[in-house]
N, C-alpha and C. Protein backbone atom coordinates (compact mmCIF):
# COMPACT_ATOMS: atom_id res chain seq x y z
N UNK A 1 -108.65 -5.12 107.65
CA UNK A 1 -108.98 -6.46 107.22
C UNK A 1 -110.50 -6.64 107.19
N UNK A 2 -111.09 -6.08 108.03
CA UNK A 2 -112.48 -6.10 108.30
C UNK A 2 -113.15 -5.39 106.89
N UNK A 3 -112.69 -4.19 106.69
CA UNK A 3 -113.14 -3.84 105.43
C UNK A 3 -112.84 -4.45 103.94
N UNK A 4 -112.19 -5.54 104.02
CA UNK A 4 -111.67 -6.68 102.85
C UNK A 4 -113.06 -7.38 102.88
N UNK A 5 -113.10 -8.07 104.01
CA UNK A 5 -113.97 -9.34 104.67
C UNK A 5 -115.18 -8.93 104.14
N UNK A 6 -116.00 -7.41 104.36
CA UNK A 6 -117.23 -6.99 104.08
C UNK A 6 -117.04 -7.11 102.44
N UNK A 7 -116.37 -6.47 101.80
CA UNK A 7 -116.23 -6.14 100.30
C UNK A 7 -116.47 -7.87 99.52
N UNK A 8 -115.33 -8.66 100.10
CA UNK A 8 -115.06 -9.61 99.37
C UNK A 8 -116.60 -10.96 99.88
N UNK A 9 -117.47 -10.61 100.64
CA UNK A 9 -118.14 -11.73 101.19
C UNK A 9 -119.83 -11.51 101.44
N UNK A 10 -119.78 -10.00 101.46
CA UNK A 10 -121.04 -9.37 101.64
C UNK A 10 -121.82 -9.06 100.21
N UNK A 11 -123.05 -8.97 99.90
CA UNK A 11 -123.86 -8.81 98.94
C UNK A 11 -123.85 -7.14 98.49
N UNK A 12 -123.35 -7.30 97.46
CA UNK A 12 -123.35 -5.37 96.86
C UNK A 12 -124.57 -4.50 97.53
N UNK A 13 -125.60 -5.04 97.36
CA UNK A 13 -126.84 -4.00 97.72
C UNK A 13 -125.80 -3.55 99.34
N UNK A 14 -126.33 -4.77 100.16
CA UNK A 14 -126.06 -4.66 101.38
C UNK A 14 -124.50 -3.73 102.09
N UNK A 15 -123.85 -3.96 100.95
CA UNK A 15 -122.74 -2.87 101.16
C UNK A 15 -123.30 -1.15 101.32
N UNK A 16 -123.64 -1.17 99.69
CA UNK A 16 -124.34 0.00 99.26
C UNK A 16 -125.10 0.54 100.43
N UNK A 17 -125.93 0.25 101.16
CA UNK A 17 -126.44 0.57 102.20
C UNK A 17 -126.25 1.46 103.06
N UNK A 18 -124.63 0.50 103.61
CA UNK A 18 -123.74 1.30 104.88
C UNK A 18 -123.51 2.69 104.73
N UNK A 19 -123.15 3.19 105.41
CA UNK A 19 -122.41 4.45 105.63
C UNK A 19 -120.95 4.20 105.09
N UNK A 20 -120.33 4.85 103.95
CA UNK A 20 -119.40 4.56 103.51
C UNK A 20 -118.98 3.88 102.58
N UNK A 21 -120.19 3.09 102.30
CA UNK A 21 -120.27 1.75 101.01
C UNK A 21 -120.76 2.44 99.91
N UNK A 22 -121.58 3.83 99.98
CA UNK A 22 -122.64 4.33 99.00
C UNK A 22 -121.69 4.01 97.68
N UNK A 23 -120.51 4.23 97.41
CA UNK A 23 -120.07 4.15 96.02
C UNK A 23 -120.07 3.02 95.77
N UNK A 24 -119.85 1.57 96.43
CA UNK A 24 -120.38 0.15 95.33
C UNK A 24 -121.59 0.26 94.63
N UNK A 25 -122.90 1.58 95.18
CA UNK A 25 -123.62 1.06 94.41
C UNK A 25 -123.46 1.44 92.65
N UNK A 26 -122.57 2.12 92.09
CA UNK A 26 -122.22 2.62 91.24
C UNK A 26 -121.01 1.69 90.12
N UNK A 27 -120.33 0.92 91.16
CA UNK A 27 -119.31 -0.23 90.84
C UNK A 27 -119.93 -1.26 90.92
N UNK A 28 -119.06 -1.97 89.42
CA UNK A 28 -119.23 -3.59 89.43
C UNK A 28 -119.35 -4.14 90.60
N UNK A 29 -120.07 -5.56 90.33
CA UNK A 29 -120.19 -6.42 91.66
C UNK A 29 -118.34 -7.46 92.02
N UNK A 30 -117.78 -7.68 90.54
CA UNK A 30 -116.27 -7.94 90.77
C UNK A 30 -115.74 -6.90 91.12
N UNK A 31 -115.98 -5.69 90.70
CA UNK A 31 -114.80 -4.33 91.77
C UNK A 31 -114.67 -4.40 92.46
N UNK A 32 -116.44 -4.39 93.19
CA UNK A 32 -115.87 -3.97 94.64
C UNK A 32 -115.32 -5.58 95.61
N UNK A 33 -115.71 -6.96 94.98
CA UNK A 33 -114.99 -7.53 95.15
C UNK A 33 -113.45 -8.20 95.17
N UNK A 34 -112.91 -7.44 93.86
CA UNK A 34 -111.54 -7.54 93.87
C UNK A 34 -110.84 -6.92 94.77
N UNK A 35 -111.32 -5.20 94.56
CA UNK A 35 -111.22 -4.56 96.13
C UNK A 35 -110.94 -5.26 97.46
N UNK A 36 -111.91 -6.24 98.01
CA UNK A 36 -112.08 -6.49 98.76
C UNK A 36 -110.79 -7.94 99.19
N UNK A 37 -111.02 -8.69 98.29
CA UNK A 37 -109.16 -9.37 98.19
C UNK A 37 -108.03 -8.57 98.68
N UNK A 38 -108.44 -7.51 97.42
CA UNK A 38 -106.63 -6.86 97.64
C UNK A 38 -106.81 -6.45 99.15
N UNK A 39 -107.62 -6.25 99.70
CA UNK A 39 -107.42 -5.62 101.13
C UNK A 39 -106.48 -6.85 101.81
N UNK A 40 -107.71 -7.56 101.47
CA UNK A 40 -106.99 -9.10 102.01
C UNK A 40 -105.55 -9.89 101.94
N UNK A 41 -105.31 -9.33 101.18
CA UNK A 41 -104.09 -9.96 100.91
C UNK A 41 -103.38 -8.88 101.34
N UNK A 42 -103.51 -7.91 101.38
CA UNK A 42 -102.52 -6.26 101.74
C UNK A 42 -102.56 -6.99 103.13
N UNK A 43 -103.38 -7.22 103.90
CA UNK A 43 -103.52 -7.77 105.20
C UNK A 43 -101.88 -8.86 105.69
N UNK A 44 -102.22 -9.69 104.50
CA UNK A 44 -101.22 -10.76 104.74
C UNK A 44 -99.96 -10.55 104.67
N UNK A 45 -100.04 -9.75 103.42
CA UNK A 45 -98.64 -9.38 102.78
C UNK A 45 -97.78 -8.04 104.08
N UNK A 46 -98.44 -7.70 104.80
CA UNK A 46 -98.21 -6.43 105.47
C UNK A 46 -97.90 -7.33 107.04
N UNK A 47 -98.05 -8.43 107.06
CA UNK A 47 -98.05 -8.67 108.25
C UNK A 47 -96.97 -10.32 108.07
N UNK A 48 -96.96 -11.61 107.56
CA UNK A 48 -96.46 -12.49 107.19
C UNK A 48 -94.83 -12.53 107.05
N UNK A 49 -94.83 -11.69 105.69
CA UNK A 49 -93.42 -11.96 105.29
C UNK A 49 -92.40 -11.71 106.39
N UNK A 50 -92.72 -10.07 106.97
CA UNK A 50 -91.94 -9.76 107.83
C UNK A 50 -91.64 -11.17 108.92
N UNK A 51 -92.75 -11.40 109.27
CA UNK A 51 -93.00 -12.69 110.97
C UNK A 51 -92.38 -14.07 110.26
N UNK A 52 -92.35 -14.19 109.36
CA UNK A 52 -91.45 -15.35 108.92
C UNK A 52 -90.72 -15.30 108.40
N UNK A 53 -89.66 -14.48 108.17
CA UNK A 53 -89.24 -14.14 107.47
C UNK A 53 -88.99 -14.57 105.92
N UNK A 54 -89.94 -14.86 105.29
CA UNK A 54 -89.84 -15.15 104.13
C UNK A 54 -89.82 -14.49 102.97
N UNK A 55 -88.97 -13.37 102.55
CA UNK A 55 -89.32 -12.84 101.23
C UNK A 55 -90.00 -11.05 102.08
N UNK A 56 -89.14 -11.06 103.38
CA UNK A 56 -89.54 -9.55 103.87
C UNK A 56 -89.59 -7.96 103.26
N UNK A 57 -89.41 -7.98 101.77
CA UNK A 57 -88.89 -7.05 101.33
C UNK A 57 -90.07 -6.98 100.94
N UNK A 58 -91.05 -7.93 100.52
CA UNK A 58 -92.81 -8.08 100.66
C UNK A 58 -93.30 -7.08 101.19
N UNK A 59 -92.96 -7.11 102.08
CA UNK A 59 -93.84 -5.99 103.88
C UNK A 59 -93.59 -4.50 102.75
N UNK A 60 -92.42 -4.42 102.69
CA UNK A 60 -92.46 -2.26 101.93
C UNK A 60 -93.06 -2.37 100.58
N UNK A 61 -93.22 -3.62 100.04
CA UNK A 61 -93.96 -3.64 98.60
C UNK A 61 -95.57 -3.53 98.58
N UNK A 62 -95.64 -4.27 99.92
CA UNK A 62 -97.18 -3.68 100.25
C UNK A 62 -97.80 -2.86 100.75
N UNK A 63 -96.61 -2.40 101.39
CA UNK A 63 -96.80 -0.97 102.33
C UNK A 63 -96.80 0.01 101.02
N UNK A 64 -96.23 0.09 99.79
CA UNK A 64 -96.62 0.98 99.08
C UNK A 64 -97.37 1.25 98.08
N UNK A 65 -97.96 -0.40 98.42
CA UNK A 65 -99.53 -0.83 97.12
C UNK A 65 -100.66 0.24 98.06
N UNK A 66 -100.15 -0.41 99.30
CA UNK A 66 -101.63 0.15 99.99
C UNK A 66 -101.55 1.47 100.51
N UNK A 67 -100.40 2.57 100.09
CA UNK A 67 -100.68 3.81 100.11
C UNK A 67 -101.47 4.11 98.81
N UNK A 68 -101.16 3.44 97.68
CA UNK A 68 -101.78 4.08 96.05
C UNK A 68 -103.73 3.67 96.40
N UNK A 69 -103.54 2.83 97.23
CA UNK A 69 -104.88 2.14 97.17
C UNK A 69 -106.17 3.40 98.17
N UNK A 70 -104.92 3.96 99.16
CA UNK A 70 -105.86 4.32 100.02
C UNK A 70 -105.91 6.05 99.10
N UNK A 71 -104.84 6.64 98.73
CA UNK A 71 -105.27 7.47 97.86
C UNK A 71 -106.51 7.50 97.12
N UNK A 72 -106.55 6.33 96.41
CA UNK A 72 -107.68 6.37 95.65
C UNK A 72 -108.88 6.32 96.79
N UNK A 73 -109.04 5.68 97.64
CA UNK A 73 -110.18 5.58 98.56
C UNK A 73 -110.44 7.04 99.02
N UNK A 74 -109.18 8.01 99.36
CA UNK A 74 -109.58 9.14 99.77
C UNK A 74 -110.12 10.09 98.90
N UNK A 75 -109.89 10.30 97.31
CA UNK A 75 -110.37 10.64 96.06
C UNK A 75 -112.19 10.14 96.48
N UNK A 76 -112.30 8.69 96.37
CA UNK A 76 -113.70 8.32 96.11
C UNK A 76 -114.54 9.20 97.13
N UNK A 77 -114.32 8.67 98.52
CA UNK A 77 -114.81 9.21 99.64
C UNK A 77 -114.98 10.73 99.75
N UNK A 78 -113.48 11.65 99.28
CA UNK A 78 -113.64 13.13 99.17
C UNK A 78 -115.09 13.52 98.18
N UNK A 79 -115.11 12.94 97.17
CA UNK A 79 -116.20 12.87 96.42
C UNK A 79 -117.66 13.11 96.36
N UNK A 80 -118.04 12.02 97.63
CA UNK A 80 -119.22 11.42 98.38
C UNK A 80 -119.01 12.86 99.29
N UNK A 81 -118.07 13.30 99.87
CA UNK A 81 -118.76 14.40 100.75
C UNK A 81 -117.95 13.39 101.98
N UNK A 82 -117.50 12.66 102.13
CA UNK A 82 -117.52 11.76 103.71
C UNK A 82 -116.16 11.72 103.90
N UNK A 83 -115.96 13.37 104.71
CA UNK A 83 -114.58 13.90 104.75
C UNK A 83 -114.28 13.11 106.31
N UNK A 84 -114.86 12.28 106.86
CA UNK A 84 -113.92 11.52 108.10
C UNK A 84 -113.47 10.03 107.66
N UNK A 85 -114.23 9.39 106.97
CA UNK A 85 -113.59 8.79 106.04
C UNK A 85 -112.09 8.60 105.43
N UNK A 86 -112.18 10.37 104.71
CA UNK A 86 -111.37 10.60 104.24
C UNK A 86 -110.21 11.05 105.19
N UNK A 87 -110.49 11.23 106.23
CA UNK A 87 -109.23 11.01 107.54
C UNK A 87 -108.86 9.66 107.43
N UNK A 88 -109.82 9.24 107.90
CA UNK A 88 -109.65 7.42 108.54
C UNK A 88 -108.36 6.84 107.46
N UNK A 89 -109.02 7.42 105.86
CA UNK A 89 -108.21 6.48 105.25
C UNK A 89 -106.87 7.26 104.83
N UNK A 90 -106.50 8.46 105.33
CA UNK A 90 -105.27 9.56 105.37
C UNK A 90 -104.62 8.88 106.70
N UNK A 91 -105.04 8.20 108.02
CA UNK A 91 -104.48 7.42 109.07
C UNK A 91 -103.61 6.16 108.32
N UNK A 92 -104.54 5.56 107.80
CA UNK A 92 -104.20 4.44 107.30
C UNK A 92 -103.14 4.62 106.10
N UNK A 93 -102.68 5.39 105.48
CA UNK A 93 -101.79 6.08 104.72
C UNK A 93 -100.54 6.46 104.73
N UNK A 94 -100.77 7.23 106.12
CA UNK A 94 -100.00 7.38 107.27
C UNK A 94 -98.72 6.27 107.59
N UNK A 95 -99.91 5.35 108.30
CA UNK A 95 -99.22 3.75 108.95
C UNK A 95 -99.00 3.51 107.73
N UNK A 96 -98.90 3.42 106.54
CA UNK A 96 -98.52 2.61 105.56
C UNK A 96 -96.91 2.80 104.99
N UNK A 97 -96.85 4.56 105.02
CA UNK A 97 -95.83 5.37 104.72
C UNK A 97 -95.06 5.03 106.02
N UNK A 98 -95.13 5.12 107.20
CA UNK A 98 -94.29 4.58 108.19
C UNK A 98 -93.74 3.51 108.05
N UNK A 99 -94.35 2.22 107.54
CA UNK A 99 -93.86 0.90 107.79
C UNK A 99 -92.87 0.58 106.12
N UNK A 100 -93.46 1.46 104.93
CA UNK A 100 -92.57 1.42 103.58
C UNK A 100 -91.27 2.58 104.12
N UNK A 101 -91.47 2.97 104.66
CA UNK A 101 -89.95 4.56 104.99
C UNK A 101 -88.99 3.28 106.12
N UNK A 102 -89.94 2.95 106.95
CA UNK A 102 -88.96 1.90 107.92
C UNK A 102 -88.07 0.94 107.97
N UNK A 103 -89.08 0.19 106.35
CA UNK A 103 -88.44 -1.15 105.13
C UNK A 103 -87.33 -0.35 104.59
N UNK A 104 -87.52 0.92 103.67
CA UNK A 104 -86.76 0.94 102.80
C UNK A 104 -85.99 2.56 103.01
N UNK A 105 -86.16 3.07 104.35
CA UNK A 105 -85.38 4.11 104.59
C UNK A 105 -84.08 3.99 104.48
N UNK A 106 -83.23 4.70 105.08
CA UNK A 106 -81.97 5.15 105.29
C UNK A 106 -81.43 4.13 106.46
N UNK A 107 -82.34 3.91 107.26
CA UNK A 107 -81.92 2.72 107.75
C UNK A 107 -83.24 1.99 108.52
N UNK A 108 -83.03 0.91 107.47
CA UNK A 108 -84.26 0.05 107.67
C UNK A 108 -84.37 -0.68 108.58
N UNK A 109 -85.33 -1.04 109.25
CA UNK A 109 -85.83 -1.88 109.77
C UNK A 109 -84.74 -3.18 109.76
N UNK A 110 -84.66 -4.08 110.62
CA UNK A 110 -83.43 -5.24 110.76
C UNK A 110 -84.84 -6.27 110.06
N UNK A 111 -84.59 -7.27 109.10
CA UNK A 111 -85.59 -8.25 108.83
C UNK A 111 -85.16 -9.09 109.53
């Protein structure tokens, strides 16, 4: 979520900067802000539906936006050379594939 918050609220240069940001400086200033939504909302959507149950089938739909998403992050990052990164976001991939296999395994998760 934290990495939404920076994308969607922080000034491109100032991204560009960080350790890890180097590719906004290359992307639109809406990319890396839309980016920074979808995190946001992956946030909500990954955590909400399930706790209220409203529309829980949400939770594995986002659980498998935000494996395609972090793919691509591990592509960019492999790129740059910033192969822990490219762990961090193979973790996060991980937890994502756990919680879409849990929704929509063989036997899912009770909503």
């Amino acid at each position: 979520m934290l990495a939404g918050l920076t994308k969607t609220f922080l000034p491109k240069k100032r991204l560009a900067a960080q350790h890890g940001g180097e590719w906004t400086g290359q992307a639109s200033r809406g990319f890396v802000k839309t980016l920074g939504v979808l995190e946001l909302l992956a946030a909500v959507g990954l955590i909400l539906p399930g706790a209220l149950n409203i529309a829980p089938v949400m939770v594995s739909v986002t659980a498998l936006c935000w494996i395609l998403l972090m793919v691509g992050a591990m592509i960019t990052h492999g790129r740059l050379g910033q192969f822990r990164l490219v762990l961090l976001n193979l973790i996060y991939l991980a937890m994502a594939a756990f919680v879409a296999f849990g929704r929509l395994g063989p036997e899912p998760f009770p909503s």
